[in-house]
C-alpha atoms as a PDB file:
ATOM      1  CA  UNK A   1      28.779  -9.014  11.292  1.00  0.00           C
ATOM      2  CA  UNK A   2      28.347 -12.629  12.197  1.00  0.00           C
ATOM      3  CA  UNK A   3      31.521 -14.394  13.298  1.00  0.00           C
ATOM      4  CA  UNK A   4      32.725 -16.775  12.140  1.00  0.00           C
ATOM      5  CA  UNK A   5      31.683 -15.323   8.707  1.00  0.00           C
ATOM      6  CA  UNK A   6      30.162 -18.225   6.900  1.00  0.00           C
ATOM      7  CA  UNK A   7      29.167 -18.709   3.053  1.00  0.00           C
ATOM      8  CA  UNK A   8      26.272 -17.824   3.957  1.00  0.00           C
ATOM      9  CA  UNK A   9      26.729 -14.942   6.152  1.00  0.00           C
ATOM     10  CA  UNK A  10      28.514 -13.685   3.105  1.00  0.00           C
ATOM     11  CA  UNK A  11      26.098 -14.500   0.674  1.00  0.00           C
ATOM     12  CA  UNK A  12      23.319 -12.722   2.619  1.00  0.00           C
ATOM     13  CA  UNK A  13      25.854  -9.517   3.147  1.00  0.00           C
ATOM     14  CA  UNK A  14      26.541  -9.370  -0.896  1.00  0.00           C
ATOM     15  CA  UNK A  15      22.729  -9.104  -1.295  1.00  0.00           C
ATOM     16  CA  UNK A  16      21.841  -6.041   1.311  1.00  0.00           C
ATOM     17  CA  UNK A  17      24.995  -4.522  -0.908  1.00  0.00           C
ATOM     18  CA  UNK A  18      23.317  -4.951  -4.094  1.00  0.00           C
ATOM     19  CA  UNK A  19      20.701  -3.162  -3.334  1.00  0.00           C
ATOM     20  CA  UNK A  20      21.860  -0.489  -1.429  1.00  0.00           C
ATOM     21  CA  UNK A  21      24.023  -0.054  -4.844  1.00  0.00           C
ATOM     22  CA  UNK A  22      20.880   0.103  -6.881  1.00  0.00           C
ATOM     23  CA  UNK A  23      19.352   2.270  -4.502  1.00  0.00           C
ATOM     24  CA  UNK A  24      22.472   4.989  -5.046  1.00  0.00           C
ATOM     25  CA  UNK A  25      22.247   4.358  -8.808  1.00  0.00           C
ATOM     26  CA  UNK A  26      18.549   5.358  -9.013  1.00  0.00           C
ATOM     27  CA  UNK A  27      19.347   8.641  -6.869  1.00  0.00           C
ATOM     28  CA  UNK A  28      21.903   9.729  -9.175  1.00  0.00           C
ATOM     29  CA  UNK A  29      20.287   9.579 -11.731  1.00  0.00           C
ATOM     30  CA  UNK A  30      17.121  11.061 -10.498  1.00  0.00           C
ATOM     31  CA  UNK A  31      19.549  13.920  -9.072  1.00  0.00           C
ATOM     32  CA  UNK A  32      21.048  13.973 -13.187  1.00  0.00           C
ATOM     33  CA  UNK A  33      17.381  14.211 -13.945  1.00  0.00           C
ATOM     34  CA  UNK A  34      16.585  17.407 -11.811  1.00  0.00           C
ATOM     35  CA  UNK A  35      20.204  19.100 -12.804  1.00  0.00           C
ATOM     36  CA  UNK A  36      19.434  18.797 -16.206  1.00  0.00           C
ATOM     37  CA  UNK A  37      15.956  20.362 -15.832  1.00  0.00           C
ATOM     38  CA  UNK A  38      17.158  23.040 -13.962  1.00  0.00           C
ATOM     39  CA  UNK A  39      19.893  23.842 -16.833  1.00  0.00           C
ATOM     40  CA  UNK A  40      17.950  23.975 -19.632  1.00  0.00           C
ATOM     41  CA  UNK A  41      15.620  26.338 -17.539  1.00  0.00           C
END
């Protein structure tokens, strides 16, 4: 992490964040996906 942390700094982290939260958010539900394949197998 930058010090001081700026606006900026903070700005920039919030956006790596975002994504890495989509990122999770279209595993799960790719791993929902394959569960519920598998059950109804």
């Amino acid at each position: 992490m930058v010090v001081p942390f700026t606006w900026q700094a903070s700005l920039e982290l919030n956006a790596q964040l975002y994504t890495a939260l989509g990122q999770c958010n279209l595993d799960k539900a790719a791993i929902r996906k394959i569960e519920s394949s598998r059950a109804s197998q």
